[in-house]
PDB file of N, CA and C in Angstrom:
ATOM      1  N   UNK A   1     -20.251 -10.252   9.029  1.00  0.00           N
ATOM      2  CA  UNK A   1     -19.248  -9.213   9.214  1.00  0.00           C
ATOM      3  C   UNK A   1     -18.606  -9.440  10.584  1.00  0.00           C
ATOM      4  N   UNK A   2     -17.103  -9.316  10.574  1.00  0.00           N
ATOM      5  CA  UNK A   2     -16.737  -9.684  11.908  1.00  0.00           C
ATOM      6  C   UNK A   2     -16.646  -8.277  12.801  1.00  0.00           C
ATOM      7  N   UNK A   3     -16.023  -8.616  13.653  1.00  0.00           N
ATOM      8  CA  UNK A   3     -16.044  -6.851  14.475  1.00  0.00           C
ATOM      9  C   UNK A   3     -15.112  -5.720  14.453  1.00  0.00           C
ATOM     10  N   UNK A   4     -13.632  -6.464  13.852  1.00  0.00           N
ATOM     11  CA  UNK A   4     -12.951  -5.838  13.338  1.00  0.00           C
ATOM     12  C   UNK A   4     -13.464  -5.108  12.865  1.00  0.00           C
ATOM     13  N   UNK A   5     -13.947  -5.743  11.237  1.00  0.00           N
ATOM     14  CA  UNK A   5     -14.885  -5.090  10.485  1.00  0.00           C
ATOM     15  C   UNK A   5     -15.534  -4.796  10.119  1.00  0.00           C
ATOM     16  N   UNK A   6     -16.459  -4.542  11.227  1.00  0.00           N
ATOM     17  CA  UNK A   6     -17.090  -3.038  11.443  1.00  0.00           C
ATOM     18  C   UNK A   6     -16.600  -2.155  12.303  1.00  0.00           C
ATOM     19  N   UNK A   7     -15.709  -2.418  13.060  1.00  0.00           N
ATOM     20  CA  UNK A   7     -14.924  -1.046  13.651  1.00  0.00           C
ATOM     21  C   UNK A   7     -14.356  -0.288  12.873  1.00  0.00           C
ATOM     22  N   UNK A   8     -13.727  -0.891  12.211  1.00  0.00           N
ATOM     23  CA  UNK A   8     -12.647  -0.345  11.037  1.00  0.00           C
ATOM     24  C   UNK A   8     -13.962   0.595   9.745  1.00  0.00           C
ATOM     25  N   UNK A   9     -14.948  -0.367   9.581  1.00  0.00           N
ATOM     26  CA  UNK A   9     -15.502   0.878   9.105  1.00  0.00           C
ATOM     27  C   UNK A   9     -16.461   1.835   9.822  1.00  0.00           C
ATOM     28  N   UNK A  10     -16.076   1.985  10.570  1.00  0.00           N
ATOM     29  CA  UNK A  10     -16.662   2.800  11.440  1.00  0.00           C
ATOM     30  C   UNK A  10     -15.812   4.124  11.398  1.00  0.00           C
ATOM     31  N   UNK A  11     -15.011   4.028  11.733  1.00  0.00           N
ATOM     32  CA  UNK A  11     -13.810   4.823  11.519  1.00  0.00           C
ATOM     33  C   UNK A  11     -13.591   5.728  10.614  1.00  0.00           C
ATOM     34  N   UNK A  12     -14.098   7.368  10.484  1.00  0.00           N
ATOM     35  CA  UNK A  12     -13.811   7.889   9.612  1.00  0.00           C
ATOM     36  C   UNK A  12     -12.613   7.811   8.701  1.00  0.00           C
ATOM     37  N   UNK A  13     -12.953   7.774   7.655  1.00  0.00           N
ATOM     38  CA  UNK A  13     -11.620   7.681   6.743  1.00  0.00           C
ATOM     39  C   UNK A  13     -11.076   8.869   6.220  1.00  0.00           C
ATOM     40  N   UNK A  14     -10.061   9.580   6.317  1.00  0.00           N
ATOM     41  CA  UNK A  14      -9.052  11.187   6.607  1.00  0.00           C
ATOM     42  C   UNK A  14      -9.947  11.756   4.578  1.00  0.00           C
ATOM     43  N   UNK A  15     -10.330  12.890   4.665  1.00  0.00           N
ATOM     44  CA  UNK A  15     -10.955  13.127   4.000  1.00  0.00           C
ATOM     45  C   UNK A  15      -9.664  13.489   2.827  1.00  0.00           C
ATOM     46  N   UNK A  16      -9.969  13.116   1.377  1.00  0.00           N
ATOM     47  CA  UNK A  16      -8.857  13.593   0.551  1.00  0.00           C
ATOM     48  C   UNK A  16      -8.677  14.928   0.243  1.00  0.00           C
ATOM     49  N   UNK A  17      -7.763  15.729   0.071  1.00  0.00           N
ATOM     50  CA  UNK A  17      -7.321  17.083  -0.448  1.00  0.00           C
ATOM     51  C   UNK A  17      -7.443  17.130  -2.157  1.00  0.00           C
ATOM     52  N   UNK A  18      -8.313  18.250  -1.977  1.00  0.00           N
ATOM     53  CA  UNK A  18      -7.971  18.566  -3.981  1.00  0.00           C
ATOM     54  C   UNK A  18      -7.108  19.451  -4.351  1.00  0.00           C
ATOM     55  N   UNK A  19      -6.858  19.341  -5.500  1.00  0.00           N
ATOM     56  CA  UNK A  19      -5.498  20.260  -5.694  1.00  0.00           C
ATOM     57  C   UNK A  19      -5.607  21.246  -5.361  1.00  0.00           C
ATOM     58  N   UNK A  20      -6.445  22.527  -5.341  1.00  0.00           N
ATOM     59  CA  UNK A  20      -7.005  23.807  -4.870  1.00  0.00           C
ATOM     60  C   UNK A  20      -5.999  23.872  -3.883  1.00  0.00           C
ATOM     61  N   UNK A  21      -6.521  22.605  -2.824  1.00  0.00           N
ATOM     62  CA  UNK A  21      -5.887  22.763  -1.478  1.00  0.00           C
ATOM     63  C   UNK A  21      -4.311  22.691  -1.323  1.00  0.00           C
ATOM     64  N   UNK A  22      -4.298  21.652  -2.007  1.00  0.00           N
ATOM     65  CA  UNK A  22      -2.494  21.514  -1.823  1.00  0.00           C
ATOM     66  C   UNK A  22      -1.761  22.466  -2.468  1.00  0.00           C
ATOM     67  N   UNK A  23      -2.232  23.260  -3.564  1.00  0.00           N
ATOM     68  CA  UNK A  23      -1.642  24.750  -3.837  1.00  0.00           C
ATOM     69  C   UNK A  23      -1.447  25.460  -2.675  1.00  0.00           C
ATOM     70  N   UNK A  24      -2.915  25.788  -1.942  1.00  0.00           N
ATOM     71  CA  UNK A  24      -2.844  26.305  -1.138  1.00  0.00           C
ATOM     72  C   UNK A  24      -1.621  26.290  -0.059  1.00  0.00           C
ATOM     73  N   UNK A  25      -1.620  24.567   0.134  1.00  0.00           N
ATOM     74  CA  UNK A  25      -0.427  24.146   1.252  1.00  0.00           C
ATOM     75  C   UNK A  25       1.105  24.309   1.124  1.00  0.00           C
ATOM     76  N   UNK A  26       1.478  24.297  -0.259  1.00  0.00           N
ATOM     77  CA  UNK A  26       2.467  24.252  -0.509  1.00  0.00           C
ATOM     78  C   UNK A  26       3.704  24.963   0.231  1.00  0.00           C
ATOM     79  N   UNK A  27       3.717  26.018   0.150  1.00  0.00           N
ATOM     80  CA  UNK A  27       4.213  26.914   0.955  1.00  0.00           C
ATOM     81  C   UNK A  27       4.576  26.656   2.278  1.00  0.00           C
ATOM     82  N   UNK A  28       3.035  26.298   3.306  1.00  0.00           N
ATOM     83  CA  UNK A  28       3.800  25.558   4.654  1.00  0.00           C
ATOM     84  C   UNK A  28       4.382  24.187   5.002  1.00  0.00           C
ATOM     85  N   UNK A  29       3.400  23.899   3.139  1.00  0.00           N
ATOM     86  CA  UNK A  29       4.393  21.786   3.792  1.00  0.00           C
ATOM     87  C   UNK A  29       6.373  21.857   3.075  1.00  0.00           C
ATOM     88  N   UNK A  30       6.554  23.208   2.546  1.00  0.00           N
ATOM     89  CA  UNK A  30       7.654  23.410   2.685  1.00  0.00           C
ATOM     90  C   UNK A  30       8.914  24.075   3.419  1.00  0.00           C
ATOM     91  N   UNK A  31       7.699  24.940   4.268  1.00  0.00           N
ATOM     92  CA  UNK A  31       8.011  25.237   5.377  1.00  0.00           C
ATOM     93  C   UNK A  31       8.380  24.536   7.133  1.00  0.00           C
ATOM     94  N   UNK A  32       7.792  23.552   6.448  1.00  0.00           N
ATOM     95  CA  UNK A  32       7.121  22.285   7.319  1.00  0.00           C
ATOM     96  C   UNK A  32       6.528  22.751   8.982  1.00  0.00           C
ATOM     97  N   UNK A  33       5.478  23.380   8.109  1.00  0.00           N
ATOM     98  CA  UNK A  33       4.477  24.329   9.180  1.00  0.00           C
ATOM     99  C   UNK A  33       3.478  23.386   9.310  1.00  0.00           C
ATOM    100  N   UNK A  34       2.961  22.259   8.556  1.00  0.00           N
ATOM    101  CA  UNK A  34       1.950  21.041   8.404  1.00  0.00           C
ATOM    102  C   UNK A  34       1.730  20.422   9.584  1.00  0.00           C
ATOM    103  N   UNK A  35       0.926  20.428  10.081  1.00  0.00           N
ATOM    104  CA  UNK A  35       0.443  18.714  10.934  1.00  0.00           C
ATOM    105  C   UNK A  35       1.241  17.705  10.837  1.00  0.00           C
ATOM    106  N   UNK A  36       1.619  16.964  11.611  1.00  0.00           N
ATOM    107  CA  UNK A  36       1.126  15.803  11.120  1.00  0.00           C
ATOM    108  C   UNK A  36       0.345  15.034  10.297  1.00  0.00           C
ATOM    109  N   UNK A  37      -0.792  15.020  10.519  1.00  0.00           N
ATOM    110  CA  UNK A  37      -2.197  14.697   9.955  1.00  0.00           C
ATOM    111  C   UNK A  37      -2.238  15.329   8.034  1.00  0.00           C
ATOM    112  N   UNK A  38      -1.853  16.541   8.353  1.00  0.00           N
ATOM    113  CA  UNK A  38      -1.806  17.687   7.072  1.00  0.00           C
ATOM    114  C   UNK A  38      -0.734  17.130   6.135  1.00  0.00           C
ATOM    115  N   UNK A  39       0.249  17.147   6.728  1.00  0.00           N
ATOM    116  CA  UNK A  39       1.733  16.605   6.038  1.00  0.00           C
ATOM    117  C   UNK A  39       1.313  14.889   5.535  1.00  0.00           C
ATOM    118  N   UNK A  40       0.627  14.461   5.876  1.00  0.00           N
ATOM    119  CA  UNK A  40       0.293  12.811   5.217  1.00  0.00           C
ATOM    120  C   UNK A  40      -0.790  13.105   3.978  1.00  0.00           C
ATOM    121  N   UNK A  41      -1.747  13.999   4.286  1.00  0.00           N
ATOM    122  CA  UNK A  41      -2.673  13.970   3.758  1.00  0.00           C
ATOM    123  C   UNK A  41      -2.262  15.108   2.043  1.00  0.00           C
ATOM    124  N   UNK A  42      -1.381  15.849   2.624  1.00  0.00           N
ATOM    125  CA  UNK A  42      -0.911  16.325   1.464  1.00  0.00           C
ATOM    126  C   UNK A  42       0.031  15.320   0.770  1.00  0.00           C
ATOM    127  N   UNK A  43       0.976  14.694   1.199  1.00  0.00           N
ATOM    128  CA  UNK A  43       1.975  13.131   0.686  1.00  0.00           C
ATOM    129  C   UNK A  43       0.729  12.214   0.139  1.00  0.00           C
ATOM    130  N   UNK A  44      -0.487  12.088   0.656  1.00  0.00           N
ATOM    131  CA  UNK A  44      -1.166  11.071  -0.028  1.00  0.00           C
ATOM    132  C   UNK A  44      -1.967  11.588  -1.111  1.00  0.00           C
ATOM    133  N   UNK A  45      -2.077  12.875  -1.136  1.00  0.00           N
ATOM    134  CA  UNK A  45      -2.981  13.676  -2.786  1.00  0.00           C
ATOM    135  C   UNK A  45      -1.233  13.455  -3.531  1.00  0.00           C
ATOM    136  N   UNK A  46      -0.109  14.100  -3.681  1.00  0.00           N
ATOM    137  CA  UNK A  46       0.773  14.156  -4.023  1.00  0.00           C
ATOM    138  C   UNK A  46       1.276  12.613  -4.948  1.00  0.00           C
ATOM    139  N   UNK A  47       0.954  11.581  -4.185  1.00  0.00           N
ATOM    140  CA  UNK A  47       1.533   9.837  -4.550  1.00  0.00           C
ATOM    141  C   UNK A  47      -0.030   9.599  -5.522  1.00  0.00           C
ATOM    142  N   UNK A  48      -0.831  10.460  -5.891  1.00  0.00           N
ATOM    143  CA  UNK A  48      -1.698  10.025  -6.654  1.00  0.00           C
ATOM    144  C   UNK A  48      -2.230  11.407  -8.192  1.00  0.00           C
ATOM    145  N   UNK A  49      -1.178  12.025  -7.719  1.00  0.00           N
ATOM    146  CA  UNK A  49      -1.885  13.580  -8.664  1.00  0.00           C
ATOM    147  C   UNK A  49      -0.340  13.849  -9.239  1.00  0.00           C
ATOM    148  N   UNK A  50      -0.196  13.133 -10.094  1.00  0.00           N
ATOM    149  CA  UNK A  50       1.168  13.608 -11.010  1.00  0.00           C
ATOM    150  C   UNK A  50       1.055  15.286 -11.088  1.00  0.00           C
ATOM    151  N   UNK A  51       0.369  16.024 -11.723  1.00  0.00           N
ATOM    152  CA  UNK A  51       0.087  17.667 -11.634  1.00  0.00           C
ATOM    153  C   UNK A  51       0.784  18.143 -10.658  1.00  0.00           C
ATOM    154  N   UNK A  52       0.025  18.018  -9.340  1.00  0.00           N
ATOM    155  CA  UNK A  52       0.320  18.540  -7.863  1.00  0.00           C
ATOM    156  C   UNK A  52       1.853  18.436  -7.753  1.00  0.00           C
ATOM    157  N   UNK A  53       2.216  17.009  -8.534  1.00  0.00           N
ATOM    158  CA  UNK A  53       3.782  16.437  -7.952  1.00  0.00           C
ATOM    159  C   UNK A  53       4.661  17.280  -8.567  1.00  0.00           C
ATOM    160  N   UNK A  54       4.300  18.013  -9.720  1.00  0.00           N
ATOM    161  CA  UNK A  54       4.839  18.705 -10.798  1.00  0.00           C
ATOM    162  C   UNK A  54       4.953  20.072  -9.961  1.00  0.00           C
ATOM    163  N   UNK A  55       3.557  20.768  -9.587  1.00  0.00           N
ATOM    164  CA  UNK A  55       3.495  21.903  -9.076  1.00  0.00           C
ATOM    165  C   UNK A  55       4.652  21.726  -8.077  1.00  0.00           C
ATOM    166  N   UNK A  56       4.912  21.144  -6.980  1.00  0.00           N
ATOM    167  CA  UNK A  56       5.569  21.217  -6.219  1.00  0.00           C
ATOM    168  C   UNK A  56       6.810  21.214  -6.622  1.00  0.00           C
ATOM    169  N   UNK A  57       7.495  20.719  -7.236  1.00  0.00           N
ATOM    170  CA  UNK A  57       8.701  20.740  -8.163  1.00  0.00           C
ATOM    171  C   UNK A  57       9.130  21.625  -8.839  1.00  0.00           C
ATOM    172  N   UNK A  58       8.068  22.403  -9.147  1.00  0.00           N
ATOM    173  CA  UNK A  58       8.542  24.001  -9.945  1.00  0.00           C
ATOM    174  C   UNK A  58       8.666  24.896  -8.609  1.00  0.00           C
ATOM    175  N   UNK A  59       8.079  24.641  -7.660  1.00  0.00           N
ATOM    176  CA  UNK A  59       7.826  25.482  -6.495  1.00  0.00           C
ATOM    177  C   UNK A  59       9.143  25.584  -6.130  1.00  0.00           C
ATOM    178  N   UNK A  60       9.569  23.989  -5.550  1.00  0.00           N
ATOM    179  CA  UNK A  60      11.111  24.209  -5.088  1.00  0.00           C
ATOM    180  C   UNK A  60      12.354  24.449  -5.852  1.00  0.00           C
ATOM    181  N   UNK A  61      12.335  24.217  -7.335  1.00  0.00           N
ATOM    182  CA  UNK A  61      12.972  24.780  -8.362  1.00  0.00           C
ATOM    183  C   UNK A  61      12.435  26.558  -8.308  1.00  0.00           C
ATOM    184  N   UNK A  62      11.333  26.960  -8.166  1.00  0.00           N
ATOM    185  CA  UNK A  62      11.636  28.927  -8.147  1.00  0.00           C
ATOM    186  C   UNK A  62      12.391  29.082  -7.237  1.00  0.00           C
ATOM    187  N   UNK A  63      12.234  28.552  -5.897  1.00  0.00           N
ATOM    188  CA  UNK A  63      12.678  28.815  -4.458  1.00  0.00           C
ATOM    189  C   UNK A  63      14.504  28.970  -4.414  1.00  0.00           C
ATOM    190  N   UNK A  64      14.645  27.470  -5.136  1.00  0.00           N
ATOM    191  CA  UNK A  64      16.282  27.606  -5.258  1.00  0.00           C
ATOM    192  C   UNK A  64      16.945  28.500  -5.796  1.00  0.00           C
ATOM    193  N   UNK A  65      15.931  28.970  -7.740  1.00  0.00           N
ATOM    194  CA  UNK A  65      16.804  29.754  -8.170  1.00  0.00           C
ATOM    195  C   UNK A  65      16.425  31.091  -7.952  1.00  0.00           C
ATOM    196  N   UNK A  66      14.986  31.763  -7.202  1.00  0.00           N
ATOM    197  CA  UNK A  66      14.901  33.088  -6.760  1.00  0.00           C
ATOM    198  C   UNK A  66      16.016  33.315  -5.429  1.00  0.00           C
ATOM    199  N   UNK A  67      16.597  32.343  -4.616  1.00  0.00           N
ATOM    200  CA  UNK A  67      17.413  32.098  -3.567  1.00  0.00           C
ATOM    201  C   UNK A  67      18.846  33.013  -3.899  1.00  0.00           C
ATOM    202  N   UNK A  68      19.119  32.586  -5.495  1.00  0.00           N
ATOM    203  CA  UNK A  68      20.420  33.050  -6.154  1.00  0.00           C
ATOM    204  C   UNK A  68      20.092  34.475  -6.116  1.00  0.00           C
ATOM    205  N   UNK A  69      18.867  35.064  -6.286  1.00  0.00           N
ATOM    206  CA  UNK A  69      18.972  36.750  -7.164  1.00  0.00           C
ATOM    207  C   UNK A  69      19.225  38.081  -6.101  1.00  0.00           C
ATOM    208  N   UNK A  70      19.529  38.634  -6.493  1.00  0.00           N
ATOM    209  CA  UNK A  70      20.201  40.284  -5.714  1.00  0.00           C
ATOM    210  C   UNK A  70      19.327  40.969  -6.490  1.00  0.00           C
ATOM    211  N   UNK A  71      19.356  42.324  -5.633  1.00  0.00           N
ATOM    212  CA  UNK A  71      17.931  43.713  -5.953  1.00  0.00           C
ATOM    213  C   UNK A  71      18.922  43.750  -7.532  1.00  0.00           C
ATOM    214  N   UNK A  72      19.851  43.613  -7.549  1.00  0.00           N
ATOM    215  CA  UNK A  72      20.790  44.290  -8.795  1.00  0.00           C
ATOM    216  C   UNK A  72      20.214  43.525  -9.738  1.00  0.00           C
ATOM    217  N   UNK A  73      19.899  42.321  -9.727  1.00  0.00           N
ATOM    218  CA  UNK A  73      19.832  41.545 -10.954  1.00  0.00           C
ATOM    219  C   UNK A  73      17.786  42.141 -11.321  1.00  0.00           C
ATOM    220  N   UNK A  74      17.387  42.538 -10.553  1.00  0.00           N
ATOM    221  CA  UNK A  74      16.313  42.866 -11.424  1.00  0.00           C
ATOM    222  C   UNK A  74      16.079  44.137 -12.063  1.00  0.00           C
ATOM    223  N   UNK A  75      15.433  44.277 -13.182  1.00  0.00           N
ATOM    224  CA  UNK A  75      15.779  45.751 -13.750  1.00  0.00           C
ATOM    225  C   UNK A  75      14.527  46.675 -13.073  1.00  0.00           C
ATOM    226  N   UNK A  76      14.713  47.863 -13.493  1.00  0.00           N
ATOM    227  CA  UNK A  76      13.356  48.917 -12.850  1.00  0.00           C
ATOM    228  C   UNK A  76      12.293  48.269 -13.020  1.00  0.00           C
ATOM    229  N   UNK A  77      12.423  48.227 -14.448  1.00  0.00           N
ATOM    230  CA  UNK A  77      10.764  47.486 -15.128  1.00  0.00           C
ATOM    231  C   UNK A  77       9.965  45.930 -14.353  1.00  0.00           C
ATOM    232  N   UNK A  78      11.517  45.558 -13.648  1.00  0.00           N
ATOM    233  CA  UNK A  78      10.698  44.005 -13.403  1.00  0.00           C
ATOM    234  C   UNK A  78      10.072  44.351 -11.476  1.00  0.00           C
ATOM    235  N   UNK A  79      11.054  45.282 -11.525  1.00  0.00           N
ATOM    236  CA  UNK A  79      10.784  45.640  -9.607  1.00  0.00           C
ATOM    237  C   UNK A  79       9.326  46.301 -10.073  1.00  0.00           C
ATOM    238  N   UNK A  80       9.081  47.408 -10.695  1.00  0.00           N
ATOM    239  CA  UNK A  80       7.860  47.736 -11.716  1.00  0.00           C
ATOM    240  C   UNK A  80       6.795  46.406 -10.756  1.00  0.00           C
ATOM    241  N   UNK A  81       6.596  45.973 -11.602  1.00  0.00           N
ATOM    242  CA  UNK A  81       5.835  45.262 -12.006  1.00  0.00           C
ATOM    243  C   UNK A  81       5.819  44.021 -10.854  1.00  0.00           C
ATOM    244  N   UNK A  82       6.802  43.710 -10.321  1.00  0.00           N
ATOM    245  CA  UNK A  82       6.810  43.027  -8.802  1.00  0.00           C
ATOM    246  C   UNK A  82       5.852  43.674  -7.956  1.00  0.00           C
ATOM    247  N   UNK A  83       6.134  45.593  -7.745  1.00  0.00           N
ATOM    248  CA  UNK A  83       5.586  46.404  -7.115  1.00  0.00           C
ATOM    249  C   UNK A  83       3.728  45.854  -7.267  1.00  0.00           C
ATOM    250  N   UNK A  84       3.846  46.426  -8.561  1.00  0.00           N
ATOM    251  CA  UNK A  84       2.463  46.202  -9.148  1.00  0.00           C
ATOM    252  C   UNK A  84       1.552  45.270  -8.944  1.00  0.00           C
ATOM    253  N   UNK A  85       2.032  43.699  -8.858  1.00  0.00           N
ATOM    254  CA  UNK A  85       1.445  42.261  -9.005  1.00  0.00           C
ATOM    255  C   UNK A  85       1.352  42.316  -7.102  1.00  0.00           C
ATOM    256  N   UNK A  86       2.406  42.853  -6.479  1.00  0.00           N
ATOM    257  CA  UNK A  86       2.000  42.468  -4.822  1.00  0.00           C
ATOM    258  C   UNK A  86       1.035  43.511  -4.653  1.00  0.00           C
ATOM    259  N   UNK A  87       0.780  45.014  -5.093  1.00  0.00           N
ATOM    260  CA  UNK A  87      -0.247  45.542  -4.594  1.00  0.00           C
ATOM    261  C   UNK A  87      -2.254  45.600  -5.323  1.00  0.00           C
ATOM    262  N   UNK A  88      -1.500  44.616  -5.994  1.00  0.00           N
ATOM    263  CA  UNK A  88      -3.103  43.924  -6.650  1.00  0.00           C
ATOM    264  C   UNK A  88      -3.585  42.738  -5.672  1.00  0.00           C
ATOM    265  N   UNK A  89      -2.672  42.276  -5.443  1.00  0.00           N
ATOM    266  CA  UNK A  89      -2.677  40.832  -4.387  1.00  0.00           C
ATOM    267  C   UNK A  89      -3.218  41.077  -3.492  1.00  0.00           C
ATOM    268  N   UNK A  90      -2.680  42.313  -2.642  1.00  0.00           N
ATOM    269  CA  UNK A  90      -3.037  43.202  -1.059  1.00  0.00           C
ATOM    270  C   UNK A  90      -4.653  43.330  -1.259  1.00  0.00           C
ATOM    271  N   UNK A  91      -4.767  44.275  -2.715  1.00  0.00           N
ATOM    272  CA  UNK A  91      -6.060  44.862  -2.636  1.00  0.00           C
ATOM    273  C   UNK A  91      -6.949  43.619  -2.456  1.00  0.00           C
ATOM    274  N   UNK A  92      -6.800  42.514  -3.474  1.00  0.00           N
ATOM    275  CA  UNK A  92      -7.382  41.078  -3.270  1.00  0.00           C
ATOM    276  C   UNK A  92      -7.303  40.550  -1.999  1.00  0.00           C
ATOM    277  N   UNK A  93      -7.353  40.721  -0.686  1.00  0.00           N
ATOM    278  CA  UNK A  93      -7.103  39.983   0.375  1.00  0.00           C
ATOM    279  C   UNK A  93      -7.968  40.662   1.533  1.00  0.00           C
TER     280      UNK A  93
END
């Protein structure tokens, strides 16, 4: 073994993210609230997890078209039930 290599494995190798996590991230690596470090490590689960690549794609597809909507366009029933789903969330937290 030369010394390179064993330095090189010496060297922790950046631990991988499971999807759990990159759900989790989504939000700030679109915010681009990420690390450095965070922002690669989410790009490198992403270049190997077709799913994740998907999730993220619907993410920024809601983002664009919730971007379009006014209080007008939702009816009682859906503010309803907006109301409803954020104060189940609260109690969960």
């Amino acid at each position: 073994m030369s010394f390179l290599s064993g330095v090189l494995r010496l060297r922790p190798r950046p631990r991988d993210l499971a999807c759990q996590e990159v759900v989790e991230l989504v939000t700030d690596y679109l915010e681009g609230a990420l690390s450095a470090a965070e922002r690669r490590g989410f790009e490198r689960h992403l270049a190997g997890c077709p799913h994740c690549t998907e999730y993220l794609a619907q993410m920024r597809e809601t983002i664009r078209l919730t971007g379009r909507l006014t209080p007008d366009d939702l009816t009682s029933g859906m503010r309803a039930d907006f109301t409803d789903l954020y104060r189940r969330w609260r109690a969960e937290q």
